[in-house]
PDB file of N, CA and C in Angstrom:
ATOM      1  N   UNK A   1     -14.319 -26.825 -41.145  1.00  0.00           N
ATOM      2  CA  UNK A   1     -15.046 -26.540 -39.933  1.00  0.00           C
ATOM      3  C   UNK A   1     -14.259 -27.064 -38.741  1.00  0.00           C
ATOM      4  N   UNK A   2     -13.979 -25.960 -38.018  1.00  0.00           N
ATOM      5  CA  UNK A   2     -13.476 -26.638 -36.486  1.00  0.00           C
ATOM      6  C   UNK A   2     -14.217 -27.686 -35.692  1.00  0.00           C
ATOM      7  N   UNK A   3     -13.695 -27.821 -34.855  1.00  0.00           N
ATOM      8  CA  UNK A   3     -14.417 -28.823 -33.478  1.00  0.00           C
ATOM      9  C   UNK A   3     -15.384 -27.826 -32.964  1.00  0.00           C
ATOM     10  N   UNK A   4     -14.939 -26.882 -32.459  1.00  0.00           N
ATOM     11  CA  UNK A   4     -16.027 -25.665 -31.548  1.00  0.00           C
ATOM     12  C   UNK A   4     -17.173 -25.301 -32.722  1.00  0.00           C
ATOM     13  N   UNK A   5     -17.148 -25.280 -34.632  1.00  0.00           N
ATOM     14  CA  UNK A   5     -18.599 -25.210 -35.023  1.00  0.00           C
ATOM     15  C   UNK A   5     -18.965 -26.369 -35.223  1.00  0.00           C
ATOM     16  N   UNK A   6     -18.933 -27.450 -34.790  1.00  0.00           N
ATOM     17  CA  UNK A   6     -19.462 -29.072 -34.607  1.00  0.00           C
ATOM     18  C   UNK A   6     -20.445 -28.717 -33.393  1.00  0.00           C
ATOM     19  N   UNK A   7     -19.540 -28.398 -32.267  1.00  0.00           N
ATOM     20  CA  UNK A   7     -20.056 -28.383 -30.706  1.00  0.00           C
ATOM     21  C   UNK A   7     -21.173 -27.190 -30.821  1.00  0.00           C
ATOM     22  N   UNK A   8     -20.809 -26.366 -31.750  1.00  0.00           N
ATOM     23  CA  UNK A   8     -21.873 -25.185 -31.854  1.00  0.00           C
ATOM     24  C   UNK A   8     -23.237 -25.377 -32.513  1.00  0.00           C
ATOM     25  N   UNK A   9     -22.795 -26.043 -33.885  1.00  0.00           N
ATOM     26  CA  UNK A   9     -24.335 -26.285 -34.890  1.00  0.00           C
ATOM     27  C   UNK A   9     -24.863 -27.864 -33.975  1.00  0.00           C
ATOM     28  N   UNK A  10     -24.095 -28.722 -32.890  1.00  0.00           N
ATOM     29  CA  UNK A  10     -24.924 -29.630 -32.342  1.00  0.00           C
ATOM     30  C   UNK A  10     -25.949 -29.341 -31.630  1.00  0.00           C
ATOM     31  N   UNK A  11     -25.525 -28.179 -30.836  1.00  0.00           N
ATOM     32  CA  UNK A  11     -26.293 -27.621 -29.744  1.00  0.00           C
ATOM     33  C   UNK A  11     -27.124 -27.165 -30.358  1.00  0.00           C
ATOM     34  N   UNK A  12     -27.063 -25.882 -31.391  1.00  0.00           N
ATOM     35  CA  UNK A  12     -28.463 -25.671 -31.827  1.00  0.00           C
ATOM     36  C   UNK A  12     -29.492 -26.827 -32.337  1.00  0.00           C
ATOM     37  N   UNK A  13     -28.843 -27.812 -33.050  1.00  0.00           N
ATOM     38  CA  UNK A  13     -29.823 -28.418 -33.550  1.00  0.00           C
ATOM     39  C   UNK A  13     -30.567 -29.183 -32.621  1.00  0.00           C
ATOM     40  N   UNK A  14     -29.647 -29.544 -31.628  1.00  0.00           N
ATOM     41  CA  UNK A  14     -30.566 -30.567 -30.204  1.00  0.00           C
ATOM     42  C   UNK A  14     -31.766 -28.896 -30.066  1.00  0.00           C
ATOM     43  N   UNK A  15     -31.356 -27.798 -29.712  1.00  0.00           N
ATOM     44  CA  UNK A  15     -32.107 -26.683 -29.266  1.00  0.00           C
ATOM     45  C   UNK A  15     -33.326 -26.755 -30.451  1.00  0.00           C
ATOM     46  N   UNK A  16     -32.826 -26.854 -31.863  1.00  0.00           N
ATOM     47  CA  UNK A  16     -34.003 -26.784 -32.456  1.00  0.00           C
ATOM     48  C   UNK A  16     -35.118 -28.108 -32.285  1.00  0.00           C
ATOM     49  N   UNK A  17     -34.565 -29.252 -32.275  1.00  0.00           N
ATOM     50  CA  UNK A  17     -35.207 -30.697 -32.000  1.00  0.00           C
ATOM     51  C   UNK A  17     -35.995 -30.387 -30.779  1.00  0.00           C
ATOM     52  N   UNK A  18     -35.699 -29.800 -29.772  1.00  0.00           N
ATOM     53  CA  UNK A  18     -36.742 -29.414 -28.635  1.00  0.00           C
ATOM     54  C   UNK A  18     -37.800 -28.894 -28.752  1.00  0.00           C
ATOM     55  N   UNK A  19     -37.408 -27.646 -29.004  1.00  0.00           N
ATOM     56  CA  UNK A  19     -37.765 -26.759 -29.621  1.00  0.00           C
ATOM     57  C   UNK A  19     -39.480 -27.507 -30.244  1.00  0.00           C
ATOM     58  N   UNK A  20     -39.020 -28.187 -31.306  1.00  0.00           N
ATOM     59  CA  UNK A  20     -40.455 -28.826 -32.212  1.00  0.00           C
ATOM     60  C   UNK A  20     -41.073 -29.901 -31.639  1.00  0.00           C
ATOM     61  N   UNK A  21     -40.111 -30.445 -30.374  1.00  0.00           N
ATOM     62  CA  UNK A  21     -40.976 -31.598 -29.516  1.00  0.00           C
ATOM     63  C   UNK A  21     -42.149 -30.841 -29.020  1.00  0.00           C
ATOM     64  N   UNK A  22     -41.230 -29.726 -28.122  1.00  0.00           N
ATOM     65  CA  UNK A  22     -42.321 -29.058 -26.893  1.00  0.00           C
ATOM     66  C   UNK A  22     -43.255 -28.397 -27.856  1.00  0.00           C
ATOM     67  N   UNK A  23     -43.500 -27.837 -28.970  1.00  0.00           N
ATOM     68  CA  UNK A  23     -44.622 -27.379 -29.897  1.00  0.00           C
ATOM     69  C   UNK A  23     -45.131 -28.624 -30.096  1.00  0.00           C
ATOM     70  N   UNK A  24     -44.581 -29.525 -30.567  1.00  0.00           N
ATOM     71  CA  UNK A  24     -45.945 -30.639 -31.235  1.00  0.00           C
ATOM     72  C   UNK A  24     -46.902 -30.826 -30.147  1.00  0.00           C
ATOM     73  N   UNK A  25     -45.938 -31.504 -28.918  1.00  0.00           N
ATOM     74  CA  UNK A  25     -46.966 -31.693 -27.400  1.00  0.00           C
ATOM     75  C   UNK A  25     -47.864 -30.534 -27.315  1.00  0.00           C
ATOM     76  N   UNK A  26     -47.561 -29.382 -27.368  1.00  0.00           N
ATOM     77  CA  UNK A  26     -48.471 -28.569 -27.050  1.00  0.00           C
ATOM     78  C   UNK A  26     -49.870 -28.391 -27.997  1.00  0.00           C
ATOM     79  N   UNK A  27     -49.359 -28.891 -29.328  1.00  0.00           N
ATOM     80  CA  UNK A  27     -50.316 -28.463 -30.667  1.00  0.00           C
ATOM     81  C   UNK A  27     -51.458 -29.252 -29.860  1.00  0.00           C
ATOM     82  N   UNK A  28     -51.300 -30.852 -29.784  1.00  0.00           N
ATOM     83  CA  UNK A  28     -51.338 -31.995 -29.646  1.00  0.00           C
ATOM     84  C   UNK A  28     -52.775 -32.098 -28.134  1.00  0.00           C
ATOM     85  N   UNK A  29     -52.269 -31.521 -27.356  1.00  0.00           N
ATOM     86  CA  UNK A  29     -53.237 -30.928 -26.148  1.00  0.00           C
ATOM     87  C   UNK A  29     -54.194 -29.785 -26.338  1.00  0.00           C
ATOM     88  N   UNK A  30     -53.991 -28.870 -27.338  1.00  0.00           N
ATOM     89  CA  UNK A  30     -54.749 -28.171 -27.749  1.00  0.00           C
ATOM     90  C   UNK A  30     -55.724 -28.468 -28.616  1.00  0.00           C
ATOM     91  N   UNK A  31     -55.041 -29.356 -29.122  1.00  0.00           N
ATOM     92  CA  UNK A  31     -56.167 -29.827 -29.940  1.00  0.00           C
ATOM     93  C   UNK A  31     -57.124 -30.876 -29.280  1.00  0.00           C
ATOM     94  N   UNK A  32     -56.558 -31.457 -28.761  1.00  0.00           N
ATOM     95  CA  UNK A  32     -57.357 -32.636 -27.510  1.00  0.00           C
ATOM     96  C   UNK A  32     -58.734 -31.914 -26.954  1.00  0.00           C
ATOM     97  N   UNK A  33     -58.156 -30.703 -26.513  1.00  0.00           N
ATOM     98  CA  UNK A  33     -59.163 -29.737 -25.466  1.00  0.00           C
ATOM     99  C   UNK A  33     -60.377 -29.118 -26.160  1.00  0.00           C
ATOM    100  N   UNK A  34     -59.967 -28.664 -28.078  1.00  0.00           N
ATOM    101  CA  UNK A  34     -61.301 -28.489 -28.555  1.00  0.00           C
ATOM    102  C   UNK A  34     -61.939 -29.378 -28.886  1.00  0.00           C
ATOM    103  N   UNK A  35     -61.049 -30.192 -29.238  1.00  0.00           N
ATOM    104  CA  UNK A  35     -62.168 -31.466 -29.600  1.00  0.00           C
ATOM    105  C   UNK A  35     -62.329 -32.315 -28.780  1.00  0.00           C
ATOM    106  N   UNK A  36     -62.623 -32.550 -27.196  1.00  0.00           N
ATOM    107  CA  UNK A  36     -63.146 -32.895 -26.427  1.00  0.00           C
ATOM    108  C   UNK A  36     -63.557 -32.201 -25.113  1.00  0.00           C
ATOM    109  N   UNK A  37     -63.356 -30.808 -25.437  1.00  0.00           N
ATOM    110  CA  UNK A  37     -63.959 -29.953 -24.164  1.00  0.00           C
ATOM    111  C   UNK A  37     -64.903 -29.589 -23.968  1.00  0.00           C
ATOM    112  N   UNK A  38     -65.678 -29.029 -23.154  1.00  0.00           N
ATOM    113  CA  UNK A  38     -67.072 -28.504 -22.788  1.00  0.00           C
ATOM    114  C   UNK A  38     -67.838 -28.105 -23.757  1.00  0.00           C
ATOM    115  N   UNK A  39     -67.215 -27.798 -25.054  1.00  0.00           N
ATOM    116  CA  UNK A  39     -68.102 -27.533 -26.552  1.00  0.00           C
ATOM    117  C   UNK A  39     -68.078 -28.801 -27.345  1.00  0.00           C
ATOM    118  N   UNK A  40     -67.915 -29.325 -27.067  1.00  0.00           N
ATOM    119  CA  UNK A  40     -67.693 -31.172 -28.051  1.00  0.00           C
ATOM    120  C   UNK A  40     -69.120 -31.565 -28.004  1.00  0.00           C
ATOM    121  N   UNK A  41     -69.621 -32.366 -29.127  1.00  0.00           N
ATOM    122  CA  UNK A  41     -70.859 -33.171 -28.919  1.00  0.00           C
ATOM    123  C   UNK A  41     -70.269 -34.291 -28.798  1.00  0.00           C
ATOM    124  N   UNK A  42     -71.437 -35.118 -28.063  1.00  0.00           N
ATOM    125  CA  UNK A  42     -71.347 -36.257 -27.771  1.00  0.00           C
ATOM    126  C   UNK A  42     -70.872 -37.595 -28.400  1.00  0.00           C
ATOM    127  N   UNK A  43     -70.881 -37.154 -29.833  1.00  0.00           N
ATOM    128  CA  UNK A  43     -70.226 -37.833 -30.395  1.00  0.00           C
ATOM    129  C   UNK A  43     -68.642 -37.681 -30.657  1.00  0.00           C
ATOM    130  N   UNK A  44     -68.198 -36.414 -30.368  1.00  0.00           N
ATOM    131  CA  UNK A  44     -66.583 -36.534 -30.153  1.00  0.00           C
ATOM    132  C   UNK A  44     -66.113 -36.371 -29.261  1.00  0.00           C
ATOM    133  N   UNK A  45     -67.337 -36.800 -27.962  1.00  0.00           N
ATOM    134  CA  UNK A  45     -66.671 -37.082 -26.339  1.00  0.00           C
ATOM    135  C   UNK A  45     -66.243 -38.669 -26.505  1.00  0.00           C
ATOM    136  N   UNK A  46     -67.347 -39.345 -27.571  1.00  0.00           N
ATOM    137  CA  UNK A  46     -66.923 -40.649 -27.485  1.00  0.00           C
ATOM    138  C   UNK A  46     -65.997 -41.196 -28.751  1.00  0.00           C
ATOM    139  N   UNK A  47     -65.163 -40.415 -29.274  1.00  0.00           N
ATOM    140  CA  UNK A  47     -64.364 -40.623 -30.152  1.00  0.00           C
ATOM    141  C   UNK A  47     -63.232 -40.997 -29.633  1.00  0.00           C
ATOM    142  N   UNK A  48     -62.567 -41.950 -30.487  1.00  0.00           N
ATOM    143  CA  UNK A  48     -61.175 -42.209 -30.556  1.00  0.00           C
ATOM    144  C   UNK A  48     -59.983 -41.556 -29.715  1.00  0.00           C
ATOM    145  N   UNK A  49     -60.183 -40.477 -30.121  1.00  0.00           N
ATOM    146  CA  UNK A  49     -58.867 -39.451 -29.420  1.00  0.00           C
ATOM    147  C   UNK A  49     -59.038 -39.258 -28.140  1.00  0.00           C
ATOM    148  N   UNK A  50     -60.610 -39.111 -27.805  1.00  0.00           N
ATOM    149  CA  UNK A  50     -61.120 -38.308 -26.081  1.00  0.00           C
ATOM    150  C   UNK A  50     -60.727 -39.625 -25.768  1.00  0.00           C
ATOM    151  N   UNK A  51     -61.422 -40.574 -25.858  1.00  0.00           N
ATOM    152  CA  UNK A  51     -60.854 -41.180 -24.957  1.00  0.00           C
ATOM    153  C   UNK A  51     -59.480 -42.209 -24.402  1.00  0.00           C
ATOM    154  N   UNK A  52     -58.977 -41.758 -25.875  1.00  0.00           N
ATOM    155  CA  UNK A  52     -57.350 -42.410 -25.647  1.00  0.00           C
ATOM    156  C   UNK A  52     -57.078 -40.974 -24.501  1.00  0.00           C
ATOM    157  N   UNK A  53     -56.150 -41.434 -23.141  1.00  0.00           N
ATOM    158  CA  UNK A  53     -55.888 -40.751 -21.948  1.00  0.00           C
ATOM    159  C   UNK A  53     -54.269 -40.769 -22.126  1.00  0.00           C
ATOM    160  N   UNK A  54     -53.513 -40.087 -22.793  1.00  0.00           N
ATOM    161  CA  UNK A  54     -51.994 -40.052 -22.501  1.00  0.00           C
ATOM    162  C   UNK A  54     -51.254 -39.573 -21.221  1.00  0.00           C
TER     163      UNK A  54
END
């Protein structure tokens, strides 16, 4: 393997490592929002997760 497919499979993999950051964050808020949004009972407004504030 050359230097240029080092510099090549790095980049993708930083691209893929992003890639699954910016999905988890997103899973992560979505899930926040059903289980503490305007359809939540009161008991998983006062749960653990709602009210941890990141």
């Amino acid at each position: 393997m050359g230097r240029s497919h080092l510099l090549v499979s790095a980049a993708v993999a930083a691209l893929c490592a992003g890639i699954l950051v910016l999905f988890t964050d997103l899973e992560v808020s979505v899930v926040r929002w059903f289980s503490c949004g305007p359809l939540s009972t009161q008991a998983e407004e006062r749960s653990e997760l709602c009210q941890r504030r990141l």
